[in-house]
Each structure stands twice: as C-alpha cells, then as structure tokens.
C-alpha atoms as a PDB file:
ATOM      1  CA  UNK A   1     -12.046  79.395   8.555  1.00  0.00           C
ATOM      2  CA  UNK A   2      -8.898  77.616   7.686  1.00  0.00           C
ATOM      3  CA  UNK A   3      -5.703  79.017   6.696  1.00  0.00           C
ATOM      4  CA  UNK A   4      -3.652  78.010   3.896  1.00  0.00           C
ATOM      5  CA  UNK A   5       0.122  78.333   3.713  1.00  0.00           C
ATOM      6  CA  UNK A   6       1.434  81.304   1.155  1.00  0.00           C
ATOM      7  CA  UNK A   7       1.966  79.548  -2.445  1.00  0.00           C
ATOM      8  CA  UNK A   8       5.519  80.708  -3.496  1.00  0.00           C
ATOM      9  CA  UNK A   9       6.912  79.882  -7.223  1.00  0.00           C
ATOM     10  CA  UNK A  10       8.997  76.696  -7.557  1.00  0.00           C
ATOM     11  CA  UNK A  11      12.368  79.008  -7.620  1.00  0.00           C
ATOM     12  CA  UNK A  12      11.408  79.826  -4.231  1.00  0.00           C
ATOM     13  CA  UNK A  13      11.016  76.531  -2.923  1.00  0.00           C
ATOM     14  CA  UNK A  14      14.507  75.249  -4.432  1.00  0.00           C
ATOM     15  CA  UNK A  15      16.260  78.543  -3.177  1.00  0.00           C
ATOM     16  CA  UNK A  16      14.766  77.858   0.331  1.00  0.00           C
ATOM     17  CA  UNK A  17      15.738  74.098   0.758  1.00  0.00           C
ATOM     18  CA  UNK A  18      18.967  74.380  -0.448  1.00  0.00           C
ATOM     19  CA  UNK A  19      21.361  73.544   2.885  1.00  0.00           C
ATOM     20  CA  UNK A  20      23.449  76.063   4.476  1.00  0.00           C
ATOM     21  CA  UNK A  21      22.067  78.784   2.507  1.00  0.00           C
ATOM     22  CA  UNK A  22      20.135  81.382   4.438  1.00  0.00           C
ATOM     23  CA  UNK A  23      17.049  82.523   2.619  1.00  0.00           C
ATOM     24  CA  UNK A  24      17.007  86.321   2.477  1.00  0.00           C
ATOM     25  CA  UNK A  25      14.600  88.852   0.507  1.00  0.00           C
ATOM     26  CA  UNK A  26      18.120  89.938  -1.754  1.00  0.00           C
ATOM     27  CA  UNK A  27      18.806  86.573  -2.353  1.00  0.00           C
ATOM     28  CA  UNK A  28      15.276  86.056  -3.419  1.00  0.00           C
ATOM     29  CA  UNK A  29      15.099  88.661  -5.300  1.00  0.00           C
ATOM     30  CA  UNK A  30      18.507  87.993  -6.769  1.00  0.00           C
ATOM     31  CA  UNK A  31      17.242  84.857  -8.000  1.00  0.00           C
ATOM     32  CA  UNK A  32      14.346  85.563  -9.168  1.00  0.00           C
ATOM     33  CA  UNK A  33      15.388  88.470 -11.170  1.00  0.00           C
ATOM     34  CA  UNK A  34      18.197  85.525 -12.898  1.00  0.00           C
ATOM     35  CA  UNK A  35      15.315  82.831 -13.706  1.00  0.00           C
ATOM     36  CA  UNK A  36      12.947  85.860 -15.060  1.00  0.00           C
ATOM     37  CA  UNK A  37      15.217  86.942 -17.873  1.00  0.00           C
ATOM     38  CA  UNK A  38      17.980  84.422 -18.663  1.00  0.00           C
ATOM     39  CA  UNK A  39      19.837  86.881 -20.478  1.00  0.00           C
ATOM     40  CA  UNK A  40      23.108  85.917 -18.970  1.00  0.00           C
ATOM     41  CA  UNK A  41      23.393  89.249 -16.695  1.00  0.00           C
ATOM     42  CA  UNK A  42      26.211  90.901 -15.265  1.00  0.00           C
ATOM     43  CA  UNK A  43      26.136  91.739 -11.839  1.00  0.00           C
ATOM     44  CA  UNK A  44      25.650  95.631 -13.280  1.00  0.00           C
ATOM     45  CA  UNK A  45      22.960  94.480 -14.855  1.00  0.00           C
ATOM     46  CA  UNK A  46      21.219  92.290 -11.825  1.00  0.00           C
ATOM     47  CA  UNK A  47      21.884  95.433  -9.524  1.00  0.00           C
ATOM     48  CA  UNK A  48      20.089  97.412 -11.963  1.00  0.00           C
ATOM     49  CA  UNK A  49      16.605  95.375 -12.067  1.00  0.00           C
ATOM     50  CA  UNK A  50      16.858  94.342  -8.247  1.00  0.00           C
ATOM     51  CA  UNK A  51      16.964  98.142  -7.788  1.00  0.00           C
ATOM     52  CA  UNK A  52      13.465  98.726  -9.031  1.00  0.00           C
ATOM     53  CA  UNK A  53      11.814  96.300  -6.115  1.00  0.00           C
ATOM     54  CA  UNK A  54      14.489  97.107  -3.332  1.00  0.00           C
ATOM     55  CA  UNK A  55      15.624 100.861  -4.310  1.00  0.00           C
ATOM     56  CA  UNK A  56      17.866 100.597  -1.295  1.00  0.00           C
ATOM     57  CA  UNK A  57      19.874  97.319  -2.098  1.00  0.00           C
ATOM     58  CA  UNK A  58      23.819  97.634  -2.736  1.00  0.00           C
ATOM     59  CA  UNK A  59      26.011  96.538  -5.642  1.00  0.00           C
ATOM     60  CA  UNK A  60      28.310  95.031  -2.740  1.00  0.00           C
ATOM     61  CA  UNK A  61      25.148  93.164  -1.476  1.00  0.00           C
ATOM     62  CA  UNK A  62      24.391  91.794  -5.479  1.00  0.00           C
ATOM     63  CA  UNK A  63      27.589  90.258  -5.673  1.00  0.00           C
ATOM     64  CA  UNK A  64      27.646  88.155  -2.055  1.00  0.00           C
ATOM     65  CA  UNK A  65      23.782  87.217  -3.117  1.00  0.00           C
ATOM     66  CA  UNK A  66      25.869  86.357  -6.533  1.00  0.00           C
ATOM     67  CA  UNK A  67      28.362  84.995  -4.760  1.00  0.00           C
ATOM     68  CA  UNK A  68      26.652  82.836  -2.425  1.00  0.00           C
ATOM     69  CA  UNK A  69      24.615  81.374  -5.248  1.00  0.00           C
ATOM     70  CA  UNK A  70      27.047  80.552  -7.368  1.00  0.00           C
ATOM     71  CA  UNK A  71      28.538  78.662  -4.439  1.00  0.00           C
ATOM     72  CA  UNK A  72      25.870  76.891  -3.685  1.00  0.00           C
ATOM     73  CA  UNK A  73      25.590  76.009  -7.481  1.00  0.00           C
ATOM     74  CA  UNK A  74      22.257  77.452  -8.154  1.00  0.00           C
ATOM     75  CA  UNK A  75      23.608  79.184 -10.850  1.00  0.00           C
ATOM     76  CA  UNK A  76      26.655  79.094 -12.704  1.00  0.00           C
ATOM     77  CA  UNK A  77      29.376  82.078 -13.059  1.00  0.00           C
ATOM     78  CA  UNK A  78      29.631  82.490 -16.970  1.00  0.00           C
ATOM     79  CA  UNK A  79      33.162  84.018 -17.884  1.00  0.00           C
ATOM     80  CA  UNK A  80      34.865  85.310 -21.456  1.00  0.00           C
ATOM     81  CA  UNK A  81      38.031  86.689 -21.485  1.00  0.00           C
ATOM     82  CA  UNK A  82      38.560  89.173 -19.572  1.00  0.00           C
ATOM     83  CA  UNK A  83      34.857  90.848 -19.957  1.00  0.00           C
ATOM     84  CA  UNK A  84      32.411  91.244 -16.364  1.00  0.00           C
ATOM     85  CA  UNK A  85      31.367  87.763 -15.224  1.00  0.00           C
ATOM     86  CA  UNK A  86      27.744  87.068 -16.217  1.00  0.00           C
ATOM     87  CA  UNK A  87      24.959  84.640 -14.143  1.00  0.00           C
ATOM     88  CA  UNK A  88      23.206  81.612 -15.702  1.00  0.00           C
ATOM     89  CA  UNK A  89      20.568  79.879 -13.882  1.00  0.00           C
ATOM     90  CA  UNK A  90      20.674  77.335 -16.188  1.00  0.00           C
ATOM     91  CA  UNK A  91      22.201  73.929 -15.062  1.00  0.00           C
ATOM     92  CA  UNK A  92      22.115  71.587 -17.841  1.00  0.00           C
ATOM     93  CA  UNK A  93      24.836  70.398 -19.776  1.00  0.00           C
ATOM     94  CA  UNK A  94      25.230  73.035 -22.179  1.00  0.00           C
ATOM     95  CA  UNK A  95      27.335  75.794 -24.238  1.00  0.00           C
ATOM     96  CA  UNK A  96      27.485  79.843 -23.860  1.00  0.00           C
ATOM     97  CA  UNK A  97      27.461  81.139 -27.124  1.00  0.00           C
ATOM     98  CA  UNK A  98      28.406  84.890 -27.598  1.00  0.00           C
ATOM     99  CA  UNK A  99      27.128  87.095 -30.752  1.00  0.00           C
ATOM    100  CA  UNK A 100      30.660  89.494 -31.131  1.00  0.00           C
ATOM    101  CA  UNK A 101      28.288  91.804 -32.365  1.00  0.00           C
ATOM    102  CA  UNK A 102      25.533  92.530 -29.844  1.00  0.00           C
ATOM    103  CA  UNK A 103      27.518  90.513 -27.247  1.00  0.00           C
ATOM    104  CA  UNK A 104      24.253  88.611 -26.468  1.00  0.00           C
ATOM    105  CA  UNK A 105      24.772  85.463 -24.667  1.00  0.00           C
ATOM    106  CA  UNK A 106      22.480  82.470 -25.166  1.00  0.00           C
ATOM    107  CA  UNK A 107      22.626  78.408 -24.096  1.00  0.00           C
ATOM    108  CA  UNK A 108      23.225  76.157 -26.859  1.00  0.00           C
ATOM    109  CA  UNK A 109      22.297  72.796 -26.122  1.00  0.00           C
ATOM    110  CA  UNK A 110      23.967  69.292 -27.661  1.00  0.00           C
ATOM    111  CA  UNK A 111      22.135  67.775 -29.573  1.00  0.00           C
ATOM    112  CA  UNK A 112      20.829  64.422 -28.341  1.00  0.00           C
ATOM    113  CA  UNK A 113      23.206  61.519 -27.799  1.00  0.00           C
ATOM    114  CA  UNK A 114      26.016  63.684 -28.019  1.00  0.00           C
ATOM    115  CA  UNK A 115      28.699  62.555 -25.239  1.00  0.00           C
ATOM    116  CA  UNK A 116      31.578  65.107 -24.983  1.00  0.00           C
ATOM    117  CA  UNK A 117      34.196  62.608 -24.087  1.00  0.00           C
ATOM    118  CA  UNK A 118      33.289  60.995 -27.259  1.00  0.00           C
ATOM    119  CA  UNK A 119      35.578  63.464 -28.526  1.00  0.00           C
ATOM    120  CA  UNK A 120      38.409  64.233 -25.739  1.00  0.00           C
ATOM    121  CA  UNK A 121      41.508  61.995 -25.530  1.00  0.00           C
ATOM    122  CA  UNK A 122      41.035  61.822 -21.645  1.00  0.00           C
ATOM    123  CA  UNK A 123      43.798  60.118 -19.418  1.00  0.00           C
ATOM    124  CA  UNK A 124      41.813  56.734 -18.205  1.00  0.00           C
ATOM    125  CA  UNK A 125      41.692  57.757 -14.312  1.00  0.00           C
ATOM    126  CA  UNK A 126      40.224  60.808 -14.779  1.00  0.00           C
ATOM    127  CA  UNK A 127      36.272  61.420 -15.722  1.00  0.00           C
ATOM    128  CA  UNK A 128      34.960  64.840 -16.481  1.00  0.00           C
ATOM    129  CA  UNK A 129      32.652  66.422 -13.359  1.00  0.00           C
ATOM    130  CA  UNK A 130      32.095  69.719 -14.987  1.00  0.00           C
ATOM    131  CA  UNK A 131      31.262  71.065 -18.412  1.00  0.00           C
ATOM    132  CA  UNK A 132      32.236  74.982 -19.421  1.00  0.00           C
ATOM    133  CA  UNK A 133      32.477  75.596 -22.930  1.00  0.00           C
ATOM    134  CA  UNK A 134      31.988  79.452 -23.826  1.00  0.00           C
ATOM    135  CA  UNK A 135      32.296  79.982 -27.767  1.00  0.00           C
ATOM    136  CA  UNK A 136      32.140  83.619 -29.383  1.00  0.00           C
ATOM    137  CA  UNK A 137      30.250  83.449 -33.253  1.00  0.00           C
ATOM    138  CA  UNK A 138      29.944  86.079 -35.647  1.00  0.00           C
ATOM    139  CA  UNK A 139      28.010  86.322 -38.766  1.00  0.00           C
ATOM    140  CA  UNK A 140      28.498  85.003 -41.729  1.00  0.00           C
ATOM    141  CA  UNK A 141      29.704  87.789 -44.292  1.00  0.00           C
ATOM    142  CA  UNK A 142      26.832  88.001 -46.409  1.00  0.00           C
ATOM    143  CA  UNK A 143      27.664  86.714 -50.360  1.00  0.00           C
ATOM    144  CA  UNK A 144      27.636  88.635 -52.946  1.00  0.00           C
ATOM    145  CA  UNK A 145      25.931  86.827 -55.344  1.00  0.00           C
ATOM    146  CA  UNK A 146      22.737  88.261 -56.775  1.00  0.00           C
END
C-alpha cells in the first residue's frame, strides 16, 4: 500500500516556504482565516473567527501571528487615520477604498497600463518600491430630479 503525502491548499504551501518564518497551527490559521474572507479584518475581528477553530488562542497571540506576517510581507498592514489597523492578503498593486458609511474596505485595482509615476513629479534618483494609497468614498447625494 503506498502512502501519499497530506495535500494542503496553496496558502499553506506559500506560508510554509517562506524563510525564517516558523510554521505554526495560529499562524496557519491566522492566514487562512485572512485569504478566506478578504474583508480587510481587524485584528478584533481575526481573533474573533480564529476563536471558533482554536477556542483557546489569545488576542496577544493574533497580533504576533499578525505581526510576523506582515513582516514577512505575506500580507499587508492596511491603516486610516487613526482607526484599528486592518490585514490584506492581497499583494498586488492596488488601492483600499473605504465606504464612510458601512466602513467596508475593498481593493480597487488600476486599470490596465496605468503607471503611477506617470503622474508623480518624482526627484530623478529616487524610484518608488512601495505603493499605499487608502481613499475614503461616500455616496453620491441622490438628485432630486423626478
């Protein structure tokens, strides 16, 4: 009879070969519970559905899993203002756009060709390494024609 290895999801795999990061079953779960939703989570809000497949898991342990991801840029630390941080899995080139009225946070893309320093008056020795654009949208008063 032959044995065959355990088939884990592609999120697994990436989380386990990434170097210097020690694979645990919070951090795995951590992850998992980020690529499952993509609702831009705060770390409330990860502790929360971790807690219903490890009941015994910490706050304090779901921000060093945050933490440790964020470091190791699996996932990127989403910030506006001065509200909680949220967690995007998420690493294309791309905006966070916030609803002020349900304070729903979704990834806008650029459209195709787009170049952002197409549009920046950038000093010549510098090029950009990182993009972080967070925008807050609200609707459009309704008119009151007929």
């Amino acid at each position: 009879m032959s044995v065959h290895p355990k088939k884990h999801p592609v999120w697994y795999e990436t989380l386990r070969s990434t170097a210097g990061l020690r694979l645990t079953r919070q951090r795995s779960e951590v992850y998992r519970v980020l690529l499952e939703t993509r609702d831009h989570p705060t770390a409330a809000l990860v502790y929360e559905r971790v807690r219903k497949r490890m009941p015994s898991i910490s706050l304090a342990t779901i921000y060093n899993c945050l933490e440790a991801l964020v470091e190791k840029k699996l996932v990127n630390q989403v910030n506006f203002d001065r509200k909680p941080a949220r967690y995007c899995p998420n690493l294309t080139e791309h905006v966070h756009l916030m609803d002020e009225t349900t304070g729903a946070v979704t990834d806008i893309t650029f459209k195709n060709g787009f170049c952002i320093e197409s549009v920046l008056d950038l000093p010549q020795d510098l090029e950009i390494s990182q993009v972080e654009i967070c925008i807050r949208a609200r609707r459009k008063p309704r008119s009151g024609r007929g």
